[in-house]
C-alpha atoms as a PDB file:
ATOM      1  CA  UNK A   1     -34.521  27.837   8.679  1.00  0.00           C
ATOM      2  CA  UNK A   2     -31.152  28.750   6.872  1.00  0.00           C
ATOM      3  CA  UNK A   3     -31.395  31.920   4.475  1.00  0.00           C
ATOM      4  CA  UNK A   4     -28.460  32.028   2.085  1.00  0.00           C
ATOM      5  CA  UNK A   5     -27.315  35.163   1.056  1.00  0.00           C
ATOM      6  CA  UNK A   6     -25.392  35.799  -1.866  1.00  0.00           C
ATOM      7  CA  UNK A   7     -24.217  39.409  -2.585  1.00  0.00           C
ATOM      8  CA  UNK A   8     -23.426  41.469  -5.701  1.00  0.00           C
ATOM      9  CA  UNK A   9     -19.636  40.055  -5.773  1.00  0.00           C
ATOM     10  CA  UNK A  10     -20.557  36.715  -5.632  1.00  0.00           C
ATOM     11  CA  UNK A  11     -20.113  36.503  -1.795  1.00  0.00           C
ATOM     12  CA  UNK A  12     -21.745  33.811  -0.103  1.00  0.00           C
ATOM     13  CA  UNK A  13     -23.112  33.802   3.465  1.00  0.00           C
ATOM     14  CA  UNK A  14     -26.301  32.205   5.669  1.00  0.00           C
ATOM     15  CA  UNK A  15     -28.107  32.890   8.656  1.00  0.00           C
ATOM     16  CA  UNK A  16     -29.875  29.966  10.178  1.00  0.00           C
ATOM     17  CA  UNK A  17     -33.047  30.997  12.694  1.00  0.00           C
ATOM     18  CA  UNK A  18     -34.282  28.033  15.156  1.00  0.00           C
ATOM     19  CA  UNK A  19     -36.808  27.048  17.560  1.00  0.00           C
ATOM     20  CA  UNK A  20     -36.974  24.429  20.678  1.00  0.00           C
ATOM     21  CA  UNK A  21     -40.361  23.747  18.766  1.00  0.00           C
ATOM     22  CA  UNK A  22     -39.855  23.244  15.282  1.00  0.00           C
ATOM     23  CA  UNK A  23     -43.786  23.317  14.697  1.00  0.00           C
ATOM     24  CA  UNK A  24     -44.081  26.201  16.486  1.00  0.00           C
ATOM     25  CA  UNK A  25     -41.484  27.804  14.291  1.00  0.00           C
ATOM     26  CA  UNK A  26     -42.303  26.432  10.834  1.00  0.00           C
ATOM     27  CA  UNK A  27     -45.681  27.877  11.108  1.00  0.00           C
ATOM     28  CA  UNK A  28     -44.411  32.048  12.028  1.00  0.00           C
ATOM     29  CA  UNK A  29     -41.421  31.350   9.577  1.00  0.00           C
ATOM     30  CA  UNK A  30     -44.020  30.838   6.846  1.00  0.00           C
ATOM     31  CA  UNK A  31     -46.049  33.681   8.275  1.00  0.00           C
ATOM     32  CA  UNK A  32     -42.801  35.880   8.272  1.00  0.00           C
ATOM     33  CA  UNK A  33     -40.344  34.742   5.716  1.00  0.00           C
ATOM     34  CA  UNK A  34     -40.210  38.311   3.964  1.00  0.00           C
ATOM     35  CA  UNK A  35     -39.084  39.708   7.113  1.00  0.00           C
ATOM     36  CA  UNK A  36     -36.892  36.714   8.183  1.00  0.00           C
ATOM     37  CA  UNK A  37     -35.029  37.422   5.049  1.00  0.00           C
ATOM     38  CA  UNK A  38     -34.621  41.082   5.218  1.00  0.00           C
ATOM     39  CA  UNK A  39     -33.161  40.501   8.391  1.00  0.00           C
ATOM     40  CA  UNK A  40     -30.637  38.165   7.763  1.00  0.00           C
ATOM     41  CA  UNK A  41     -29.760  40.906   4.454  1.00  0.00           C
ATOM     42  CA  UNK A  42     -29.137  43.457   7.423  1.00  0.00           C
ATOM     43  CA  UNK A  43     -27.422  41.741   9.244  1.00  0.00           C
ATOM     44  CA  UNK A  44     -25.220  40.598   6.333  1.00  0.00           C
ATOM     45  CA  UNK A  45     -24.735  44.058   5.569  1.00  0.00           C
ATOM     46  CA  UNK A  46     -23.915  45.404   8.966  1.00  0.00           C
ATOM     47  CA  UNK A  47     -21.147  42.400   9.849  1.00  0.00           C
ATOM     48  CA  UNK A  48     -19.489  43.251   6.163  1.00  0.00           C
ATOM     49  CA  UNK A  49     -18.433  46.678   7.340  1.00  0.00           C
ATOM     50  CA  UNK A  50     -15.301  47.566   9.159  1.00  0.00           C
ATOM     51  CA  UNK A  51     -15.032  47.140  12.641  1.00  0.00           C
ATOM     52  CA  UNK A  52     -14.259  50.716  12.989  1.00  0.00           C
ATOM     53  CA  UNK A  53     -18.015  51.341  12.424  1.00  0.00           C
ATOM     54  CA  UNK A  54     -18.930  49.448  15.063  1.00  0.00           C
ATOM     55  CA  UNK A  55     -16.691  50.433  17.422  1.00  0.00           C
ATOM     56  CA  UNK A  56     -18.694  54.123  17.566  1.00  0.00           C
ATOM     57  CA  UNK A  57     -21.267  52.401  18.712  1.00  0.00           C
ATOM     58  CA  UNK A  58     -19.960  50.767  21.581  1.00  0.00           C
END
């Protein structure tokens, strides 16, 4: 499952989740799409920012 994510600039980016089973997968990506996509948002947001931010972390 490949969420594009496009934000307010216009920027374009995708995260793709996967399975060994597809079946398996097709039926809790349904279940969970919401929260497969606010993930992938997150994580779009969190890669965007400077590596200096993450850095503090480390």
């Amino acid at each position: 499952m490949t969420i594009p994510i496009v934000d307010r600039r216009g920027h374009v980016a995708a995260m793709t989740f996967a399975a060994r089973e597809p079946s398996a997968f097709r039926r809790v990506a349904e279940r969970y799409e919401q929260a497969l996509q606010f993930m992938a948002m997150c994580f779009h947001i969190h890669v965007r920012r400077p590596i200096e931010w993450w850095t503090a972390f480390c």
